[in-house]
Protein backbone atom coordinates (compact mmCIF):
# COMPACT_ATOMS: atom_id res chain seq x y z
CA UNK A 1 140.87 51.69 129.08
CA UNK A 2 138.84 50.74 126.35
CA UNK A 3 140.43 46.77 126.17
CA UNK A 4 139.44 46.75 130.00
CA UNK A 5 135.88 48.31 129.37
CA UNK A 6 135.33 45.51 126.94
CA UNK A 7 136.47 42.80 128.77
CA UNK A 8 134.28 43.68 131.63
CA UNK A 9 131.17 43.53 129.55
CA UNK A 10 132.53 40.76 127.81
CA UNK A 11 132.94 38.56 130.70
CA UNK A 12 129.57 39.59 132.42
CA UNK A 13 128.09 38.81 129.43
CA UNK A 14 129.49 35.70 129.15
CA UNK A 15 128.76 34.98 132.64
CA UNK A 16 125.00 35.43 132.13
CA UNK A 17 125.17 33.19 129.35
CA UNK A 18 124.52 35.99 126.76
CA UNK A 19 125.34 36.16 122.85
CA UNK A 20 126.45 39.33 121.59
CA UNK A 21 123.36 39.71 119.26
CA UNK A 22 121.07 39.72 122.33
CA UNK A 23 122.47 42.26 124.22
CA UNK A 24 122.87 43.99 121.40
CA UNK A 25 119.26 43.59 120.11
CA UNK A 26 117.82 44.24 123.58
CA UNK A 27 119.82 47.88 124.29
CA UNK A 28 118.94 48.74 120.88
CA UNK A 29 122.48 48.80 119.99
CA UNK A 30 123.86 47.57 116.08
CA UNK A 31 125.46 44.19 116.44
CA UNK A 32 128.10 45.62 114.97
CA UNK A 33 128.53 48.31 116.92
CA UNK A 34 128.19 46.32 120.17
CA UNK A 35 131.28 43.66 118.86
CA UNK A 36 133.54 46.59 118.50
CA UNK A 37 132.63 47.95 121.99
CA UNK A 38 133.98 44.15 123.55
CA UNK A 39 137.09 44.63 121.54
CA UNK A 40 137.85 47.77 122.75
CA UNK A 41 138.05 49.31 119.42
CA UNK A 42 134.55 51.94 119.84
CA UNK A 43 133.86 54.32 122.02
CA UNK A 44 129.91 54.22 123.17
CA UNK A 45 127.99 57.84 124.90
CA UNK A 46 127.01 57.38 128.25
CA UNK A 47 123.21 56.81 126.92
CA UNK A 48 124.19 53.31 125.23
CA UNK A 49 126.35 52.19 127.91
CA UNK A 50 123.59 52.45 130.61
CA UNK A 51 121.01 50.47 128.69
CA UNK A 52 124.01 47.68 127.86
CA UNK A 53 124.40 47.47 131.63
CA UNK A 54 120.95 47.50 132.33
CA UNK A 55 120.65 44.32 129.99
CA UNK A 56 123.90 42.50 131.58
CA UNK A 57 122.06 43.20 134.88
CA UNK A 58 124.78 45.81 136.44
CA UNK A 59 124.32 47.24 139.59
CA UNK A 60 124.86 50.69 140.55
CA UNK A 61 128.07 50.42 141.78
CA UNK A 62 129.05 48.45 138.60
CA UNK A 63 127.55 51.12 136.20
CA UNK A 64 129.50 53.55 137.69
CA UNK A 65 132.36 51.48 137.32
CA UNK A 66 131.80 51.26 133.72
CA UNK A 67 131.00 54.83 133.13
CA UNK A 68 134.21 55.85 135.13
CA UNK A 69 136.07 53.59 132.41
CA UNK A 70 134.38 55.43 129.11
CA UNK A 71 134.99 58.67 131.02
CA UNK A 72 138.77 57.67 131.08
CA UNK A 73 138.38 56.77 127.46
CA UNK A 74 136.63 60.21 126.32
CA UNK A 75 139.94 61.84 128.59
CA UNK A 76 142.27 60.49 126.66
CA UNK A 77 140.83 61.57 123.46
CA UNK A 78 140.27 64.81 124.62
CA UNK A 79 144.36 65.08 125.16
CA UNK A 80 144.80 64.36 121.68
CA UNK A 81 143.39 67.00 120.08
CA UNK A 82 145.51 68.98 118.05
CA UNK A 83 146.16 72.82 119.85
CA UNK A 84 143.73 75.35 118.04
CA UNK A 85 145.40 78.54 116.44
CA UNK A 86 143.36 81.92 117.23
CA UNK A 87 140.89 82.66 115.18
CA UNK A 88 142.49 85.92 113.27
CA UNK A 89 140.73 89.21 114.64
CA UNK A 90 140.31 90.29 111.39
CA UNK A 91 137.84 87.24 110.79
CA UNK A 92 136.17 87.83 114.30
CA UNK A 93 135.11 91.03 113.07
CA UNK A 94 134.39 90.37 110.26
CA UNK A 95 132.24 87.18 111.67
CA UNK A 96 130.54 90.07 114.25
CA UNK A 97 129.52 92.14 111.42
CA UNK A 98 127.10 90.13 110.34
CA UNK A 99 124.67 90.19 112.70
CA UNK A 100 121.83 89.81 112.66
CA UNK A 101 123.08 87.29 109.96
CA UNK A 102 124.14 83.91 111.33
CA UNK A 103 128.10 83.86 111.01
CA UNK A 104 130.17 81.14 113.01
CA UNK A 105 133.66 79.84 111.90
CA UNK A 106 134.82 76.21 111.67
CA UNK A 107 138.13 74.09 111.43
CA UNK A 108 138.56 71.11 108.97
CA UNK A 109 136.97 68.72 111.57
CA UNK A 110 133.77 70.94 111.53
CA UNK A 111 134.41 72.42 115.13
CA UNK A 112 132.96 75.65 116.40
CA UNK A 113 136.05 77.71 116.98
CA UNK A 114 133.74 81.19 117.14
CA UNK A 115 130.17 82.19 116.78
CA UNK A 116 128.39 85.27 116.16
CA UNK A 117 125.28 86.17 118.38
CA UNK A 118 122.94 85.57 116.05
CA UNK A 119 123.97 82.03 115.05
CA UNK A 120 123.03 80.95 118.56
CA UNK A 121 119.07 82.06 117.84
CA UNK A 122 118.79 81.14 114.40
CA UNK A 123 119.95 77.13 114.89
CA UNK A 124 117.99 77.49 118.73
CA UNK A 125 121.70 75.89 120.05
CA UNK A 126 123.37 77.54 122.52
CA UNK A 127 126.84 77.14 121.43
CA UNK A 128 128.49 78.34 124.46
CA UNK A 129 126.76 76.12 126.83
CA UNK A 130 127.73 73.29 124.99
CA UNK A 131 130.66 70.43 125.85
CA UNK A 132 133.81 71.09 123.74
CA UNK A 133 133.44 67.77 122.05
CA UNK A 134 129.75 68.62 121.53
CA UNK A 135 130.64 71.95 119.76
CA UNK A 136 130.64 70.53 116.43
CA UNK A 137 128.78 71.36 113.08
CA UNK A 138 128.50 67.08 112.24
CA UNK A 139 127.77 66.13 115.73
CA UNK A 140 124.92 69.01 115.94
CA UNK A 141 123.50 68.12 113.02
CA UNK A 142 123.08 64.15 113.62
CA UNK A 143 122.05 64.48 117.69
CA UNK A 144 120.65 68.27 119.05
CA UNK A 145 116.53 68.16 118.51
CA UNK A 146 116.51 71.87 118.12
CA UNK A 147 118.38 72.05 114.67
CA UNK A 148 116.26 68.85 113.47
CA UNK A 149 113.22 70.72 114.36
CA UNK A 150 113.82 74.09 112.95
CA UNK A 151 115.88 73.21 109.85
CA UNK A 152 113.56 72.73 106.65
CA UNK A 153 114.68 69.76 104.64
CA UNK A 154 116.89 68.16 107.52
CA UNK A 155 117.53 64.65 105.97
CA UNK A 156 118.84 66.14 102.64
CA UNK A 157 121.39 68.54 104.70
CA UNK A 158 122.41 66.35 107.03
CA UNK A 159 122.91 63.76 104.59
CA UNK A 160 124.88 66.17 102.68
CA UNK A 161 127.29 66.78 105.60
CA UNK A 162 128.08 63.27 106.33
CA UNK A 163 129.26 62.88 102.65
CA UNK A 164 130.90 66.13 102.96
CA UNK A 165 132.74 64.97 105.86
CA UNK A 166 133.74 61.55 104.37
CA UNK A 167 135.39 63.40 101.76
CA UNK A 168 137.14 66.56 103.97
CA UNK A 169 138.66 63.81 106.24
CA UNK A 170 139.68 61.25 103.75
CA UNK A 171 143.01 59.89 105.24
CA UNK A 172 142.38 61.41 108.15
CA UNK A 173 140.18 58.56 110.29
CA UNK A 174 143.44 57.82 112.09
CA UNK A 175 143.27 61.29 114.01
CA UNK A 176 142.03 60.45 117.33
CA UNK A 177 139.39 63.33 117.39
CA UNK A 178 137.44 62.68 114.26
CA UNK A 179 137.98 58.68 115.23
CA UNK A 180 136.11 59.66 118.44
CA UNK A 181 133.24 61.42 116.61
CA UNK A 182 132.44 59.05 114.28
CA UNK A 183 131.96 56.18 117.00
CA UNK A 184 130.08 58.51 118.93
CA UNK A 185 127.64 59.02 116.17
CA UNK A 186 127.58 55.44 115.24
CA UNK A 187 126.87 54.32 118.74
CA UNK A 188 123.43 57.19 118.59
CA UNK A 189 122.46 58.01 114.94
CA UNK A 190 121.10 55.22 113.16
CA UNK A 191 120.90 57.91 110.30
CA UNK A 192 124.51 58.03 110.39
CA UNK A 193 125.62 54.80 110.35
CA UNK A 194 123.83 54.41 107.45
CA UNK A 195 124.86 57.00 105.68
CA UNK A 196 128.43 56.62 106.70
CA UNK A 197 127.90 53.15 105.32
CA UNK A 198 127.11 53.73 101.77
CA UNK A 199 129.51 54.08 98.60
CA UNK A 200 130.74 57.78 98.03
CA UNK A 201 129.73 58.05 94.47
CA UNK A 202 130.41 62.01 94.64
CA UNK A 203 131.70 64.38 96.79
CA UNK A 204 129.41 67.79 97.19
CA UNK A 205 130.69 70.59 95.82
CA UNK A 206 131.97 73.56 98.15
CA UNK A 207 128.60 75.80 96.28
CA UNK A 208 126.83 78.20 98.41
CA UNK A 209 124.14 76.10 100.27
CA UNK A 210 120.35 77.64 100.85
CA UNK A 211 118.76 76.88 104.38
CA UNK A 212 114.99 77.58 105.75
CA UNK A 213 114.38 77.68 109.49
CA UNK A 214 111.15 77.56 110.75
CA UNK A 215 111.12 79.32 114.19
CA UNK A 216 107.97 79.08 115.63
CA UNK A 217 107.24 82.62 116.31
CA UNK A 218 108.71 84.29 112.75
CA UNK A 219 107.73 81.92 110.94
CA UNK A 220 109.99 80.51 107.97
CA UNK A 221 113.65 82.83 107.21
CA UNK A 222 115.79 81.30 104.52
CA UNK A 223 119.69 82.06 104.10
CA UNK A 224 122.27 81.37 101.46
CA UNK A 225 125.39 80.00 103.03
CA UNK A 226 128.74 80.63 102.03
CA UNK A 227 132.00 78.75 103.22
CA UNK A 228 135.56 81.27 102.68
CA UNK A 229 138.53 79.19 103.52
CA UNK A 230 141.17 81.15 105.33
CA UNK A 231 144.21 81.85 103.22
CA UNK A 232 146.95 79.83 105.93
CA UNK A 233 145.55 76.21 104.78
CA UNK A 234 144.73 75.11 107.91
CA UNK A 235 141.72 74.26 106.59
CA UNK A 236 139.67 76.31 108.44
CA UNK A 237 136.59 78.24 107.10
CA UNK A 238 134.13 81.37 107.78
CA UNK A 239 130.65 80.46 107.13
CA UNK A 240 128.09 83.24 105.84
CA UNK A 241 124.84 83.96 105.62
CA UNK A 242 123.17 86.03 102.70
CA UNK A 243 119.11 86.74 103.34
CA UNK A 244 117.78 85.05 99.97
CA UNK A 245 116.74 87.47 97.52
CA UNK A 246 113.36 85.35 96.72
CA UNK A 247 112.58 85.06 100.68
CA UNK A 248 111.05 88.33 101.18
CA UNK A 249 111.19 88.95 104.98
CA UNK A 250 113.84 87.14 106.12
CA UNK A 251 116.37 89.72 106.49
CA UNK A 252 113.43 91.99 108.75
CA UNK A 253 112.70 88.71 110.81
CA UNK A 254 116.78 87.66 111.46
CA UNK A 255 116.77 91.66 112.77
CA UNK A 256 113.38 90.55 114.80
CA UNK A 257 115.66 87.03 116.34
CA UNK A 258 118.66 89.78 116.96
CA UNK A 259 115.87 91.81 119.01
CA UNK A 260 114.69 88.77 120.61
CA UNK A 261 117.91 87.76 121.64
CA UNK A 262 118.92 91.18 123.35
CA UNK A 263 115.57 91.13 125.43
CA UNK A 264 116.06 87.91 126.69
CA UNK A 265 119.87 88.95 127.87
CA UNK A 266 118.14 92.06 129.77
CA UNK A 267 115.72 89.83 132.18
């Protein structure tokens, strides 16, 4: 589906007499990007395919057509993804305990397996309402406003991530889901492709990270974050949070987003 997606823009394009750097300059797409999209070897978000239609002059029932075909595309990827083990109940409850401490647990391809109440307020993300393929840590981090607003320092940790992920999935790009991801973030984050782009000099180390929010209401609340692999090696990991010792206030005002949280379930 994705050969036939790109020979249909291909040939429209070609039929309005169109270079590849135009249509990708005027949808505000990277040349780059927009070549591998014609090949059929990148898969674009429904947001860049519209304004790439709009620019080969596509009529509705054509930009259906060529949404139908991505959906096909995002289908089959979907199919691939490896079956998820439980989560252990053992972690769960441990993960629950934490509250009002943000606690969420992720496999090696930075997915949201489970989530503790908590998390949900501090980030401002609704996890559960969320797309499975949109339910993870990287993709979160590069595309949802709410965690770019809230989180203090937001370049350095997300820049962080991407690096961490280059070096989690090293010889892993071949796996269909994390192949997926990575064109969906090129096709949207410009931040991304950049960063994705550069020479890994070092990989980060696996070190407690510190992280401010700064809700609105409370004010700023900083955490220290700590990863604990599961013992299985699947890879996957239990994130926790630790109120930082010089941060007086933050644990009263994560018990203050806890109490928030419950009286907005009660309306």
């Amino acid at each position: 589906m994705r050969r036939e997606l790109g020979g249909f823009l291909q040939q429209r394009r070609r039929n309005l007499g169109l270079r590849r750097e135009e249509v990708a300059a005027k949808a505000s797409v990277g040349y780059d990007w927009y070549v591998r999209i014609e090949q059929g070897r990148g898969r674009a978000s429904s947001d860049v395919l519209v304004r790439v239609c709009k620019v080969l002059e596509l009529d509705k029932p054509e930009i259906e057509y060529v949404l139908d075909l991505a959906e096909g595309v995002a289908g089959l990827v979907e199919l691939t993804r490896p079956p998820e083990e439980p989560v252990p109940d053992a972690v769960l409850r441990v993960m629950r305990m934490q509250d009002p401490a943000p606690s969420y647990v992720l496999n090696s391809l930075l997915d949201l397996l489970a989530w503790n109440e908590c998390s949900c307020e501090f980030y401002g993300v609704e996890f559960g309402e969320l797309p499975a393929a949109d339910r993870n840590l990287l993709w979160l981090m590069l595309t949802h406003p709410g965690v770019r607003d809230r989180l203090d320092e937001w370049e350095s940790h997300a820049n962080r991530l991407v690096v961490l992920c280059r070096t989690l999935w090293a010889g892993m790009m071949n796996v269909p889901h994390i192949e997926a991801l990575v064109a969906r973030l090129e096709s949207v984050s410009d931040e991304f492709r950049h960063w994705w782009s550069l020479p890994l000099a070092q990989a980060p180390a696996m070190d407690p990270v510190r992280k401010k929010i700064l809700d609105p209401a409370l004010g700023a609340l900083v955490v220290d974050q700590t990863a604990w692999l599961f013992g299985d090696k699947s890879g996957r990991m239990l994130i926790l949070s630790t109120p930082a010792e010089d941060a007086p206030g933050t644990a009263e005002k994560l018990a203050e987003l806890a109490a928030r949280r419950a009286a907005r379930a009660l309306r």
